[in-house]
Structure formats: C-alpha cells, structure tokens
Protein backbone atom coordinates (compact mmCIF):
# COMPACT_ATOMS: atom_id res chain seq x y z
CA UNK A 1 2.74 4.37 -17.22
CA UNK A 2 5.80 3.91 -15.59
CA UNK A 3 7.94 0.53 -16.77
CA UNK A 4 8.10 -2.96 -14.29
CA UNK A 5 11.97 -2.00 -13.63
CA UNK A 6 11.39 1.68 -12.96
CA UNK A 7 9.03 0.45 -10.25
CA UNK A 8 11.54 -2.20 -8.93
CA UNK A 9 13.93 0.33 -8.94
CA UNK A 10 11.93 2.54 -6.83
CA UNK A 11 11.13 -0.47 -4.18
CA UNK A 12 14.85 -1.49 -4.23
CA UNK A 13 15.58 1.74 -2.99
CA UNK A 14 13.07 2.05 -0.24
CA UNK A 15 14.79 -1.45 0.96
CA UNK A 16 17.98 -0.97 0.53
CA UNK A 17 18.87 -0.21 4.19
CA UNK A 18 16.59 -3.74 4.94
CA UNK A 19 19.29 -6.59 4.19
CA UNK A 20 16.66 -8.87 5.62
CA UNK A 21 14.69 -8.09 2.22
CA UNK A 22 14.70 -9.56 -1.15
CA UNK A 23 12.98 -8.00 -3.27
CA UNK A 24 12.73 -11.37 -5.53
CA UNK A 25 10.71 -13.00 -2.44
CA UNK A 26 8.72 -9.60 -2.27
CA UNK A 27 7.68 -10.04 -5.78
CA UNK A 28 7.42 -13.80 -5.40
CA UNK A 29 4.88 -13.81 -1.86
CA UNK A 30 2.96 -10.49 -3.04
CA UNK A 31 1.91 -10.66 -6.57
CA UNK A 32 0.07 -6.98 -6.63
CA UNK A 33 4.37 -5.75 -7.07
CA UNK A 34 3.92 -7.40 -10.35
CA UNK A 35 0.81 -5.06 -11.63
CA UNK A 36 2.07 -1.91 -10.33
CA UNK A 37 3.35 -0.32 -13.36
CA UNK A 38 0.29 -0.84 -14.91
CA UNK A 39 -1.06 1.82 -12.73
CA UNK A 40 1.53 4.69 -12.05
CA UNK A 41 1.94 7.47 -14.04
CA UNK A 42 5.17 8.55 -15.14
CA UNK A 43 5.98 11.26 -12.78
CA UNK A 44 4.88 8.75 -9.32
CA UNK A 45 7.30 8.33 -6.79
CA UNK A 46 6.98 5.49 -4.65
CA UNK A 47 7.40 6.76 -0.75
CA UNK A 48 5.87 3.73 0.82
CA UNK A 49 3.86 0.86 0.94
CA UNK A 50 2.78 -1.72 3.52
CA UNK A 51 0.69 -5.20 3.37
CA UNK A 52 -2.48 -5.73 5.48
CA UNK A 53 -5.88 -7.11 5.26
CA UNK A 54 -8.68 -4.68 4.02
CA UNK A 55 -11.69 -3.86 6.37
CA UNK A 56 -14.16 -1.35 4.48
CA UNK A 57 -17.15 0.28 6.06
CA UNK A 58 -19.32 -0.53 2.84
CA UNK A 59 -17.72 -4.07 2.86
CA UNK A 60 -17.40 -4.20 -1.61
CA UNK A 61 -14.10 -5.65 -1.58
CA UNK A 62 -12.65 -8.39 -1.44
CA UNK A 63 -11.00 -9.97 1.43
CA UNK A 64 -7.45 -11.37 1.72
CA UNK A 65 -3.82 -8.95 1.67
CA UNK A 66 -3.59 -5.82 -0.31
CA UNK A 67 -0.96 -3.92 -1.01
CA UNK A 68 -1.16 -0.56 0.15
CA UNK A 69 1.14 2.19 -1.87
CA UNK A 70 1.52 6.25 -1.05
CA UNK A 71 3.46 7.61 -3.87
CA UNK A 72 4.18 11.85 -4.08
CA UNK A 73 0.10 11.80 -5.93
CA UNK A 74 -2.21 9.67 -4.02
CA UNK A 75 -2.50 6.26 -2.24
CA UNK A 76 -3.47 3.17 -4.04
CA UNK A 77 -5.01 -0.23 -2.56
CA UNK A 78 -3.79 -3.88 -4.76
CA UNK A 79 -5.64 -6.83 -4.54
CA UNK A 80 -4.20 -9.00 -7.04
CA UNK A 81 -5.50 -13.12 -6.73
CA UNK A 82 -4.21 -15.55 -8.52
CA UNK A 83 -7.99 -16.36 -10.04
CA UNK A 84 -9.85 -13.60 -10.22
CA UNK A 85 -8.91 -10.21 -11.98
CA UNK A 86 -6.75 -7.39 -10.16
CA UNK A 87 -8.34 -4.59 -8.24
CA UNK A 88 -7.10 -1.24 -8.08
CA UNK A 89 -8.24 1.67 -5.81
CA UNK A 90 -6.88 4.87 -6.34
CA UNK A 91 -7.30 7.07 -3.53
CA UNK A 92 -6.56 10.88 -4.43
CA UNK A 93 -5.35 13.00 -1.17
CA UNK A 94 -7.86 15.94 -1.39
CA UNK A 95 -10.58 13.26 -0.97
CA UNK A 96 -8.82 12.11 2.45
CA UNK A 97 -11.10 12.97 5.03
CA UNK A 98 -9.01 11.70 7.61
CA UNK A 99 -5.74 9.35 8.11
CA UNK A 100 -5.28 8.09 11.60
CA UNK A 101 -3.20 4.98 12.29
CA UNK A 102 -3.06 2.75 16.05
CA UNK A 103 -0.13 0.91 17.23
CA UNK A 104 -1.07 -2.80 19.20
CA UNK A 105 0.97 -5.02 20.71
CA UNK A 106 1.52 -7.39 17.42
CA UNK A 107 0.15 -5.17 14.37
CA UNK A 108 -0.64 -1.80 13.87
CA UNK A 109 -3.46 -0.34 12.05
CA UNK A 110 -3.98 2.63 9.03
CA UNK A 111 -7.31 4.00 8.75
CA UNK A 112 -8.22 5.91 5.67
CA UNK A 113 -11.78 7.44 5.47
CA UNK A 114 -12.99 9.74 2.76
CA UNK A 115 -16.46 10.90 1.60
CA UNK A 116 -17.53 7.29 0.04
CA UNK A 117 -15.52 4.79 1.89
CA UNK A 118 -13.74 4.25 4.94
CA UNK A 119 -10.76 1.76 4.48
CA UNK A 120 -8.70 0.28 7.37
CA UNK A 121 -5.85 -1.96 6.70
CA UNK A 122 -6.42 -3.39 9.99
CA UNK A 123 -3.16 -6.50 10.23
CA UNK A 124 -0.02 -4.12 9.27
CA UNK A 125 3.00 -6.62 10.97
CA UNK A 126 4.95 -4.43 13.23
CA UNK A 127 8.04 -4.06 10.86
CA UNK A 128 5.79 -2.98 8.35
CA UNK A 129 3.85 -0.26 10.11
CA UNK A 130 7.59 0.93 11.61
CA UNK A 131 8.87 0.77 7.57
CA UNK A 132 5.76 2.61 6.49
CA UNK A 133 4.87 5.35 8.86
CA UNK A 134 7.40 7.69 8.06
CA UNK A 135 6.48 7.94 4.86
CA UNK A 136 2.74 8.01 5.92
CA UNK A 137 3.03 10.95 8.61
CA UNK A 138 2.91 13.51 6.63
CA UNK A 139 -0.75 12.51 5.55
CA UNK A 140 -2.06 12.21 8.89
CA UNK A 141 -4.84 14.10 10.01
C-alpha cells in the first residue's frame, strides 16, 4: 500500500503544468483522492485519472462521480459518498476487451468493456478528457 503523500505526490506531479489546479480543492471537492492509498500497491504509478459519472451495462453501481485512475497496472473506478461505504473497482488490462473514448461538443466520453461489465464514464468535462487522454491512448483498442 502506497502512503496518502506518496499518492499526493504522484497527483502533484501530473498537475504541475495546471496552475489553475489546487490540489487542496481536488482533495477537498473529490473525496475518492482521500482513499486512494488504501488501494495501490507499492510499485503503482499514477499516469492519469479523470472524473465522470458511471453508466454500467449491468447497472450494480451506484450513481453519482467516480474517480477514474490508470496507473502503469490496471485502471481503477472510486466512488467514495460521504454516507455510505467506498467502492473500489479494479479493472486489470488483460481483461479489457475494448477501450474506445468519443469527443462531444461539452464532454467527452471513455468506454471500458470487458467480459463481465461494460463501464462508460459518460460526463468527462472537456479539460478533463484533454488532461486524461494522453495517458489513456495507449490502452485504446
């Protein structure tokens, strides 16, 4: 398990070239930062992440924003209310079917399908999708 400042670390230096950015507001409006390190292993490198509401195909989560991570392993989906316990979904990249995103006029979407679950974060802001998708091209198929 990684520690909370390794992982703030990491995210402080995926934003540093964002002045518009604080990672103290990032923490503050998006509460899943705070349970990350309970979840990465040591050796996981944060390469991305992006914020969007969840649409799955078998419809067994919970709506609302999730966090959405890629780090050098695998991708992992945070839901993290303030009521309720956290939910983590770990999603390893040989079970990645496919990865297909779509660019709109005001939000962009990621679509991530593998044998049990299709997941589309289907409200990525523009800013975010342009942040994230260089990190997520790679994983595209």
């Amino acid at each position: 398990m990684l520690s909370e400042s390794a992982v703030k670390s990491q995210i402080l230096s995926l934003i540093s070239h964002l002045p518009h950015i604080n990672i103290d507001i990032l923490y503050l409006y998006t509460p899943e930062f705070k349970i990350l390190h309970q979840y990465l292993v040591e050796d996981e490198i944060i390469q991305g992440y992006t914020i969007s509401i969840l649409d799955t195909k078998q419809k067994k989560y919970s709506g609302g924003s999730w966090l959405l991570v890629l780090t050098n392993k695998k991708f992992h989906l945070f839901r993290n209310p303030p009521f309720t316990e956290a939910t983590h979904i770990p999603i390893e990249f040989n079970a990645i079917k496919s990865c297909t995103t779509k660019k709109g006029w005001f939000f962009g979407k990621i679509y991530i399908e593998t044998e049990a679950e299709t997941f589309g974060l289907v409200q990525v802001g523009k800013k975010d999708y342009s942040f994230f998708l260089p990190a997520l091209t790679p994983y595209l198929k």
